[in-house]
Protein backbone atom coordinates (compact mmCIF):
# COMPACT_ATOMS: atom_id res chain seq x y z
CA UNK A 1 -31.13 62.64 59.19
CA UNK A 2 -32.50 59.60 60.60
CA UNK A 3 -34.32 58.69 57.43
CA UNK A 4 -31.12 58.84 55.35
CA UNK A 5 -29.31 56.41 58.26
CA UNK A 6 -32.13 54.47 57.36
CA UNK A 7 -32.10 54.93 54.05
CA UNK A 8 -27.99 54.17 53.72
CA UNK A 9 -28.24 50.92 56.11
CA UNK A 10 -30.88 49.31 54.11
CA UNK A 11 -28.51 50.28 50.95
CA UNK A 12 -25.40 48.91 52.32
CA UNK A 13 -27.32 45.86 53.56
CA UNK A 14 -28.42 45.37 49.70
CA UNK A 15 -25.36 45.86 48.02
CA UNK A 16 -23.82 43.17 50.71
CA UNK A 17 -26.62 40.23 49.72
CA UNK A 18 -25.93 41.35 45.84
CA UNK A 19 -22.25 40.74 46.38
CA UNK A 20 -22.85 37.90 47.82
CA UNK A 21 -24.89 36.44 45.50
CA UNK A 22 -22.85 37.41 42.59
CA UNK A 23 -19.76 35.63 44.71
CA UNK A 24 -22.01 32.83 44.81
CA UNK A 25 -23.29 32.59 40.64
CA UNK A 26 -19.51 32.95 40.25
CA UNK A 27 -18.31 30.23 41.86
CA UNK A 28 -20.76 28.23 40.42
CA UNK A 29 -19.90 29.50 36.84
CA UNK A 30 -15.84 28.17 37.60
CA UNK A 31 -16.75 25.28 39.18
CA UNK A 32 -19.35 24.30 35.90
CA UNK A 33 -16.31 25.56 33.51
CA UNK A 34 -13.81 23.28 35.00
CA UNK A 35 -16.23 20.38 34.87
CA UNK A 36 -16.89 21.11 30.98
CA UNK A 37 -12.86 21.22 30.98
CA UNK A 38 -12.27 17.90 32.91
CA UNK A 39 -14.98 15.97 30.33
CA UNK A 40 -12.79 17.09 26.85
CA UNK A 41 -10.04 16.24 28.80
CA UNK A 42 -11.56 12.72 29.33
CA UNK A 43 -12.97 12.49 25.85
CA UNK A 44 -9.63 13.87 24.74
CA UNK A 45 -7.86 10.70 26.49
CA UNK A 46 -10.05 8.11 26.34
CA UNK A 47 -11.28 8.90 22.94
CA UNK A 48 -14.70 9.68 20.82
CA UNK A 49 -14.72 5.92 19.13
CA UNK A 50 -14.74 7.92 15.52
CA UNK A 51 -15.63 5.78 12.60
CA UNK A 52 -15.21 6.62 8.85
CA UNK A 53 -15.63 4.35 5.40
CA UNK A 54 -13.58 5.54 2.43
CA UNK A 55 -12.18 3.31 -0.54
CA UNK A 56 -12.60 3.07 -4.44
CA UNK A 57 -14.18 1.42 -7.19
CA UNK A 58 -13.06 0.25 -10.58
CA UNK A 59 -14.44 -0.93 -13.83
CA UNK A 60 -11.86 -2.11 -16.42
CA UNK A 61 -11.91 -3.04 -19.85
CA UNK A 62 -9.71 -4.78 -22.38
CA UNK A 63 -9.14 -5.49 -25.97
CA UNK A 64 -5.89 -7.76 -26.61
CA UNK A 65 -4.76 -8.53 -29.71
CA UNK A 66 -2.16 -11.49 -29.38
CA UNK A 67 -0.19 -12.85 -26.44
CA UNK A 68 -2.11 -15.41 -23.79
CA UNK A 69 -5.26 -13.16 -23.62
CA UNK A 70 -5.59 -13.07 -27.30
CA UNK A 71 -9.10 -12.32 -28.20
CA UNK A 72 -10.36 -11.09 -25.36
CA UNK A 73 -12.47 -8.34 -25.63
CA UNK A 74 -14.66 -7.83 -22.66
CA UNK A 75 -15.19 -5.89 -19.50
CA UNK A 76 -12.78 -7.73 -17.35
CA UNK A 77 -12.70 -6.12 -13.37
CA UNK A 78 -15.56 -4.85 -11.69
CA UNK A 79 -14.00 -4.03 -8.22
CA UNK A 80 -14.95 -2.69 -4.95
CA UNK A 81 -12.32 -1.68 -2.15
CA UNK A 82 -13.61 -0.56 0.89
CA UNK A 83 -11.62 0.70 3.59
CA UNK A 84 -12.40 1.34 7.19
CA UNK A 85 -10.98 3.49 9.48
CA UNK A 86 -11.64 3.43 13.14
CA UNK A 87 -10.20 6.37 15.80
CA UNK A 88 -10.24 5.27 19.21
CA UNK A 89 -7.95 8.67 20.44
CA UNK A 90 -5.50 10.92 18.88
CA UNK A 91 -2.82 8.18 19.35
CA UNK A 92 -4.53 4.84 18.57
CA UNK A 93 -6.66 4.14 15.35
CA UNK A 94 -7.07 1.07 13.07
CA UNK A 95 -7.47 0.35 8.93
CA UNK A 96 -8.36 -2.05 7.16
CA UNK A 97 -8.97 -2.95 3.36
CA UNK A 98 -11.07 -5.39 1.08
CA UNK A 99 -11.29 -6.08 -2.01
CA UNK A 100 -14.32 -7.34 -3.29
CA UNK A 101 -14.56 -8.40 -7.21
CA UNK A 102 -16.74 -10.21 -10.03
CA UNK A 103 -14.56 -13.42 -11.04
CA UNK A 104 -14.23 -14.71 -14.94
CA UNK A 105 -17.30 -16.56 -14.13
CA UNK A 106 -19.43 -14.75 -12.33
CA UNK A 107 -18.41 -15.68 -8.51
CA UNK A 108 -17.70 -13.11 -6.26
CA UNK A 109 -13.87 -13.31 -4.71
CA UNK A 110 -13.19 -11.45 -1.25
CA UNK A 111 -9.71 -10.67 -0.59
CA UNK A 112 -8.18 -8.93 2.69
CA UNK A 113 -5.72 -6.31 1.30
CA UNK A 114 -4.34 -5.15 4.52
CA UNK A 115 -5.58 -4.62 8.33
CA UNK A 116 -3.13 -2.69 10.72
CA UNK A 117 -3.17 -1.00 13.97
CA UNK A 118 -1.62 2.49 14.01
CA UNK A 119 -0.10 3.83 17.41
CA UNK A 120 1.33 6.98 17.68
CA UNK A 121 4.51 6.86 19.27
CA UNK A 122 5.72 10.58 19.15
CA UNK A 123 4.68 13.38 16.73
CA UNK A 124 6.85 11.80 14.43
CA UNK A 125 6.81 8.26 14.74
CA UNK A 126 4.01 5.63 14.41
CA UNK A 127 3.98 1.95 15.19
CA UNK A 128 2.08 0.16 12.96
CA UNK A 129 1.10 -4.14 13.19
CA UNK A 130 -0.69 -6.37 11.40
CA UNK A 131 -0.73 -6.98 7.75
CA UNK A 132 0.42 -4.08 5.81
CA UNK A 133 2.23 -3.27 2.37
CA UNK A 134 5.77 -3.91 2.67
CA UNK A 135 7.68 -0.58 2.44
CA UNK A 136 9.72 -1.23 -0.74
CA UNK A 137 9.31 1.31 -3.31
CA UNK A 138 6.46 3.44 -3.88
CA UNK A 139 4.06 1.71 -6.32
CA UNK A 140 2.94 -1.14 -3.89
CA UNK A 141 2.40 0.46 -1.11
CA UNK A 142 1.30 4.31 -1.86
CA UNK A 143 -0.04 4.18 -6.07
CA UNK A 144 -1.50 1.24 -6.64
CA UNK A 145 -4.89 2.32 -5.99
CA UNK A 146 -7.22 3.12 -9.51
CA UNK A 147 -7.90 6.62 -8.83
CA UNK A 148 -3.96 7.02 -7.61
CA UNK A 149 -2.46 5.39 -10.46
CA UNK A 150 -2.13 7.50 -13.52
CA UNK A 151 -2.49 4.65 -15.81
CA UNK A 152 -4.85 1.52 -16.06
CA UNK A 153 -2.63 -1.08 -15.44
CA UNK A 154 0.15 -1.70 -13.29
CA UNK A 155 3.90 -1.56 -14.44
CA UNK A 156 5.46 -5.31 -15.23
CA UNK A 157 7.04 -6.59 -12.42
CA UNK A 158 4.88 -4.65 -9.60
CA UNK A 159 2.44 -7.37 -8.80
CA UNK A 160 1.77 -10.93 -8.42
CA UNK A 161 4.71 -13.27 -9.18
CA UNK A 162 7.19 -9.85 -9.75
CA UNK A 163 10.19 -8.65 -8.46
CA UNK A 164 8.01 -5.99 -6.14
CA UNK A 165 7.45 -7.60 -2.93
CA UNK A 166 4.13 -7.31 -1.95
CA UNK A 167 2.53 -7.78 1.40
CA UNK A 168 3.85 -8.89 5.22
CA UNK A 169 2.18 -9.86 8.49
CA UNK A 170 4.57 -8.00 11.11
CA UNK A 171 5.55 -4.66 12.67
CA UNK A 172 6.55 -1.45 11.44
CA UNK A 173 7.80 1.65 12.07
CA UNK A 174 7.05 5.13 10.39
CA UNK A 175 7.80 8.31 10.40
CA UNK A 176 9.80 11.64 9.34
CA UNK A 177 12.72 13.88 10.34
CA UNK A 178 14.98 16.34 9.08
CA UNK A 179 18.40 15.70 7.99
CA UNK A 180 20.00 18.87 8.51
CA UNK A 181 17.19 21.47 6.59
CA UNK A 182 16.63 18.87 4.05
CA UNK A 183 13.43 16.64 5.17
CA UNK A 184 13.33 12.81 5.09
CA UNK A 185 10.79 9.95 5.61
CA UNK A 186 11.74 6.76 6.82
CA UNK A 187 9.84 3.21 7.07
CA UNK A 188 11.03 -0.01 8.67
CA UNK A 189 9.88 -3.58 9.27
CA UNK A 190 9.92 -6.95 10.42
CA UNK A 191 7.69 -9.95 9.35
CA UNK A 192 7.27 -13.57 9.06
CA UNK A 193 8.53 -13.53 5.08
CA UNK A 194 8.03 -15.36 1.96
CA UNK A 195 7.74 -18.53 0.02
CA UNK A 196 9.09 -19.61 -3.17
CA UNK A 197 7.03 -22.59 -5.24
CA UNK A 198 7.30 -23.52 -8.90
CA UNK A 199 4.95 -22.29 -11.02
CA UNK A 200 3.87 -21.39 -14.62
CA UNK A 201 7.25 -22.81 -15.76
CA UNK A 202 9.80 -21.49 -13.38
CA UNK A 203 10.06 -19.91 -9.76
CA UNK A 204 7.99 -17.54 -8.08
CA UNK A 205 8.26 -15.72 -4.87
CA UNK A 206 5.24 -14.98 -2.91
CA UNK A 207 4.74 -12.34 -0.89
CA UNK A 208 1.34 -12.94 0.33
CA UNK A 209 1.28 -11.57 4.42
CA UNK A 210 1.24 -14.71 5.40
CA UNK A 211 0.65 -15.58 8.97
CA UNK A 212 2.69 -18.90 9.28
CA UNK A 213 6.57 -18.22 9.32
CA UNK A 214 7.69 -21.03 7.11
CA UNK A 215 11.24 -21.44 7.58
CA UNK A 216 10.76 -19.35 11.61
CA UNK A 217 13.13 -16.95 10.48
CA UNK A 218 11.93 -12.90 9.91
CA UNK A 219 12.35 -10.54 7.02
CA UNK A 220 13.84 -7.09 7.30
CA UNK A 221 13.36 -4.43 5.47
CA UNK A 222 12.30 -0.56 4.93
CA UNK A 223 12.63 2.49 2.80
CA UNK A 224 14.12 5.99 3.59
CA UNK A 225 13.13 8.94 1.42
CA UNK A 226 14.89 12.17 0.80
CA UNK A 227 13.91 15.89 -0.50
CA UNK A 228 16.41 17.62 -1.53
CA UNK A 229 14.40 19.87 -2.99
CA UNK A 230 10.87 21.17 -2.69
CA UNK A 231 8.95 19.14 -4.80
CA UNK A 232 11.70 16.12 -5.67
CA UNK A 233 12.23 13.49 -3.31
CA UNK A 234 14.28 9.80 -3.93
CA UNK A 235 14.13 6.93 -2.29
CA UNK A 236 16.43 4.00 -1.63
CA UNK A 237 14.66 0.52 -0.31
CA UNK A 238 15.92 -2.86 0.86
CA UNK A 239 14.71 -5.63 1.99
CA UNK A 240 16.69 -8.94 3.38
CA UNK A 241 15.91 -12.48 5.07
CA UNK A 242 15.12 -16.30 3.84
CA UNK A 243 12.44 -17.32 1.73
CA UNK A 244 10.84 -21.10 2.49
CA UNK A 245 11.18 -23.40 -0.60
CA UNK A 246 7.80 -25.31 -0.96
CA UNK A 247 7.51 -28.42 -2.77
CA UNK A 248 4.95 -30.98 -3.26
CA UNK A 249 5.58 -34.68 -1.99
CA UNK A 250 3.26 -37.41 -3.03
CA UNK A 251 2.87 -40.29 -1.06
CA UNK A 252 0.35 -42.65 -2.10
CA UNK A 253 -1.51 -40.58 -4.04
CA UNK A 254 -2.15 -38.24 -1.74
CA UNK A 255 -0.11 -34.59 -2.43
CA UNK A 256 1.12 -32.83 0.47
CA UNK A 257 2.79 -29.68 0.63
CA UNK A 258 6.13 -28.93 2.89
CA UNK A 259 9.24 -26.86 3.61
CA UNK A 260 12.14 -27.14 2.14
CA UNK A 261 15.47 -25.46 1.91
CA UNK A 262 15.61 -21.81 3.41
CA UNK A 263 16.70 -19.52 0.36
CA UNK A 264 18.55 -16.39 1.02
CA UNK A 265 16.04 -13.46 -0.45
CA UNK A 266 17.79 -9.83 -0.98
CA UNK A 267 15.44 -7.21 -2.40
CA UNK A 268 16.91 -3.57 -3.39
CA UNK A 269 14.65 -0.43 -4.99
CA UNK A 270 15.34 2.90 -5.91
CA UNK A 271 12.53 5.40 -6.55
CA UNK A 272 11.98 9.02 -7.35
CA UNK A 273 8.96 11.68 -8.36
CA UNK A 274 9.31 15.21 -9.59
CA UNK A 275 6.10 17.49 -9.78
CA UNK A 276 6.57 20.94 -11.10
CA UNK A 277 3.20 22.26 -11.78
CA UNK A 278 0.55 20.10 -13.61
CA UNK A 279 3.46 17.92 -14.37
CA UNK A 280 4.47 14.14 -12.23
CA UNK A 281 7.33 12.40 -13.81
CA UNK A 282 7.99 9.35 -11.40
CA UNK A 283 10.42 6.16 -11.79
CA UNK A 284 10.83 3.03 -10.05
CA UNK A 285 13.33 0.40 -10.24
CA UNK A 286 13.40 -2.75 -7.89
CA UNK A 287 15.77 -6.30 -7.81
CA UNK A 288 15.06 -9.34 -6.49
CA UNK A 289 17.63 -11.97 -5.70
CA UNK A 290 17.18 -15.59 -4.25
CA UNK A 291 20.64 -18.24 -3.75
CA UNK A 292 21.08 -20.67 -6.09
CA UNK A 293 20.38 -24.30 -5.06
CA UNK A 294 19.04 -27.56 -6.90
CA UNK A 295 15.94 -30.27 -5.97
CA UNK A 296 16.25 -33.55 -5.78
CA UNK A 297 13.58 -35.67 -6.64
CA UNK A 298 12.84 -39.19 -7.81
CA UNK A 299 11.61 -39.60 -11.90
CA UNK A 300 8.27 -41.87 -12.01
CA UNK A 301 9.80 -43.50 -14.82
CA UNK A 302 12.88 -44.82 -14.02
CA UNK A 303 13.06 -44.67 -10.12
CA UNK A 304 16.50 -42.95 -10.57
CA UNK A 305 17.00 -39.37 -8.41
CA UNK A 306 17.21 -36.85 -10.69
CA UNK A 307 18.64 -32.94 -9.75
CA UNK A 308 17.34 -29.98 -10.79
CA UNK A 309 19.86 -26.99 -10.37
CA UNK A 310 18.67 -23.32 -9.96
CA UNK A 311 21.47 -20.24 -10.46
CA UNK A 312 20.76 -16.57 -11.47
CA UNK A 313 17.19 -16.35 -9.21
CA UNK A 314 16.91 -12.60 -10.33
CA UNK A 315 13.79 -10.69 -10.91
CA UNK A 316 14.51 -7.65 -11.96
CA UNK A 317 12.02 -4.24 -12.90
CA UNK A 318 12.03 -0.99 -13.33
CA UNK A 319 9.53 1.98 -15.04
CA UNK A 320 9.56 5.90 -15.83
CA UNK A 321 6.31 7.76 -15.77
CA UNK A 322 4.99 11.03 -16.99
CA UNK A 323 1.62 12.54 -16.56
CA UNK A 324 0.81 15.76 -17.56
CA UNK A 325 -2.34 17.84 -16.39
CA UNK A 326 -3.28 20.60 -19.59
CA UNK A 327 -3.28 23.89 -17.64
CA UNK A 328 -5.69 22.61 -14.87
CA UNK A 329 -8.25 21.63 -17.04
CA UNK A 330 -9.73 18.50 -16.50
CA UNK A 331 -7.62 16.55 -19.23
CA UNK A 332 -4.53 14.64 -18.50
CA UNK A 333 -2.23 13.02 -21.00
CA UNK A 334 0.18 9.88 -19.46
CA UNK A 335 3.54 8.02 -21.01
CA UNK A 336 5.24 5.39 -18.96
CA UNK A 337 7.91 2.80 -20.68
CA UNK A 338 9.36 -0.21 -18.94
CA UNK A 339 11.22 -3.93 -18.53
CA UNK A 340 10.82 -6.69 -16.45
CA UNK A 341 13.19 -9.16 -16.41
CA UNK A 342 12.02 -12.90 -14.61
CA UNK A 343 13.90 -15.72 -13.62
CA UNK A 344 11.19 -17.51 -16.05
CA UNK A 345 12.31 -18.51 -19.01
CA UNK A 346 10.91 -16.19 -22.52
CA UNK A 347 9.12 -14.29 -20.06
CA UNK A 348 11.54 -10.87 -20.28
CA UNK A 349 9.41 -8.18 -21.62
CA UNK A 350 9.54 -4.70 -22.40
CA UNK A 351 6.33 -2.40 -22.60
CA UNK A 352 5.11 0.99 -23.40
CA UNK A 353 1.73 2.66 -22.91
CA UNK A 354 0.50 5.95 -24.20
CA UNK A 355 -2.77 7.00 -22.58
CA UNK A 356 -5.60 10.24 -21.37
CA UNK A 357 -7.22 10.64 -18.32
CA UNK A 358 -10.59 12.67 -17.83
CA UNK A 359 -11.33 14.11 -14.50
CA UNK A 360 -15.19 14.50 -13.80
CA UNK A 361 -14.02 15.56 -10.36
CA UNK A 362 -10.63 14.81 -8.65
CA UNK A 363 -11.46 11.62 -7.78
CA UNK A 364 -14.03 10.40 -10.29
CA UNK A 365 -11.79 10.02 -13.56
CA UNK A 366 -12.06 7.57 -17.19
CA UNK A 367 -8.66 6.69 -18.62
CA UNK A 368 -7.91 4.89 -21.84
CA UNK A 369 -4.78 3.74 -22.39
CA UNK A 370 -2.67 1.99 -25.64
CA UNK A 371 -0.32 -0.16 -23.80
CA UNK A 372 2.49 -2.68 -25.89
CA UNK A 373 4.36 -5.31 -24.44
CA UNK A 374 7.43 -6.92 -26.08
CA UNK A 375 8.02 -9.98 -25.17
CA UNK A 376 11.66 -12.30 -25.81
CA UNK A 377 9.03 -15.43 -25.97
CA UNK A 378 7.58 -13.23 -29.16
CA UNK A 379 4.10 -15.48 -28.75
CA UNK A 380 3.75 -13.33 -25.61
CA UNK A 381 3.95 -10.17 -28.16
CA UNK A 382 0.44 -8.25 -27.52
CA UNK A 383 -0.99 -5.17 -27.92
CA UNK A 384 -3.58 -3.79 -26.01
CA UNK A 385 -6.48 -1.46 -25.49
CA UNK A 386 -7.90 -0.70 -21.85
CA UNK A 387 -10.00 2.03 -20.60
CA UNK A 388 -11.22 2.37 -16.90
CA UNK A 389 -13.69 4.10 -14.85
CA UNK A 390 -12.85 4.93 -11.30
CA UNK A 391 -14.13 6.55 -8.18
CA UNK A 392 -12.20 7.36 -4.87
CA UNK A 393 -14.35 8.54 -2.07
């Protein structure tokens, strides 16, 4: 009997050290899991400093038969655009984009395409600043991109000297909702605005993201879109403010350039896509309006002020699109028609393009494309053949 006491005692004593021990390893394990937990929560807040390139590259060519590039027949844009993306958190991340080409002669031209901070308000809404496409329509700002847009060129009117506006330096505000069921997307903003100069024979309103505010006064502006069905969504865009007249004053020979009058600038859009399958039919149309008002300047000849008058400032474009993917395969055939009226005198023109994509992979693709432009000033008449190859990465 004693030796069992024994025996039990030194038992009990054992089991009590293992508890303990075990009570001991535990609390260590908690006290390392909530450590691991507290670090992802600090990563989670303060952020992993994530870095990623993406971006495209072009190569275009052209064959024109008439109209100002008559002749040409050459490999005409070799074109890098690299963007970079930077994540500092979950909330706060930054783009930016280049665009780096070959010029007609050789030189190498750098242009910044945009660069914006992105701060995410809510789940739904995102302040974005710096310079960014100004949300009017849907070309500029979402298809523009080679290996995005269906064809090789962009439509008339949707570029430099258009009746798309292009680029702003300012704030924004994006996001999405639900109206009801139906869902909606929304984009609004304010920057510094525009100028308007003379040039190539009439007026032209530049849209540039400038950072000097001309005429101090901001433009408005934004686009709301609407699905009303899966699949089909429209969108209504408008943009409002002044745009700075520029002219040129020469005073002993030297040219300097300065504001003028402040010109009211009203922009309105309308867009809409439909997919259904391999098929995207897609439209755009966009108006641009400027007051009327007149320049007075002196004639070299005769000393005498003379006054120029400017009424109907209208820029005016619009385009339908179809492209149409043959039962997944890795062909795709592409129509789009389209007008673009200009305050420019003769320079109204109508086009047409027939063309057919090849995907290598999704984002590696060769168009060729047979595009026609009509123009009133019929020495602008040309027909055209350009081919691409693109890459998105």
């Amino acid at each position: 009997m004693k030796i069992l006491r024994v025996t039990m005692l030194s038992a009990a004593v054992c089991l009590a050290m293992s508890s303990s021990a075990m009570a001991n390893d535990d609390t260590k394990f908690l006290e390392s899991l909530q450590n691991q937990i507290n670090e992802l929560k600090k990563k989670a807040s303060e952020g992993e400093n994530n870095f990623h390139m993406a971006g495209y590259f072009k190569l275009d060519y052209q064959n024109v038969d008439g109209g100002y590039y008559d002749g040409r027949d050459d490999f005409n844009k070799a074109s890098f655009m690299p963007i970079f993306m930077y994540q500092m958190n979950d909330k706060v991340s930054f783009e930016g984009e280049l665009e780096i080409s070959t010029g007609y002669e050789g030189e190498t031209d750098v242009i910044m395409e945009y660069a914006q901070a992105n701060i995410e308000l809510t789940d739904n809404l995102t302040l974005i600043g710096g310079k960014f496409f100004i949300p009017v329509g849907q070309f500029v700002q979402n298809l523009h991109p080679s290996w995005i847009n269906k064809a090789v060129s962009a439509p008339l009117g949707f570029g430099h000297g258009g009746a798309a506006p292009t680029s702003d330096v300012g704030l924004q505000l994006r996001g999405g909702s639900y109206f009801g069921k139906m869902p909606i997307n929304y984009a609004i903003y304010v920057g510094n605005g525009s100028t308007t100069s003379e040039g190539h024979g009439g007026l032209e309103v530049e849209n540039e993201g400038m950072t000097n505010d001309w005429d101090s006064t901001k433009n408005f502006g934004g686009r709301i879109g609407i699905l009303p069905m899966p699949n089909f969504e429209v969108g209504l865009s408008l943009m409002t403010g002044k745009s700075a007249l520029m002219q040129e004053i020469e005073d002993h020979g030297e040219v300097t350039t300065v504001m003028g009058q402040k010109l009211d600038l009203d922009v309105f859009g309308a867009d809409f896509v439909y997919r259904n399958g391999g098929l995207v039919l897609r439209g755009e149309y966009v108006n641009q309006e400027l007051s009327d008002f007149s320049i007075t300047a002196e004639d070299h000849d005769t000393g005498l002020d003379v006054v120029t008058p400017y009424f109907d400032n209208k820029w005016t474009s619009w385009y339908t699109q179809a492209a149409y993917r043959f039962n997944q395969s890795n062909w795709e055939a592409v129509v789009r028609v389209g007008d673009f009226k200009s305050q420019i005198p003769g320079r109204d023109t109508s086009h047409w393009l027939v063309g057919m994509n090849y995907y290598f992979t999704p984002s590696v693709i060769a168009k060729i494309n047979f595009e026609s432009q009509d123009a009133e000033d019929n020495t602008r008449d040309s027909d055209m053949i350009l081919a691409q190859l693109t890459y998105g990465f």
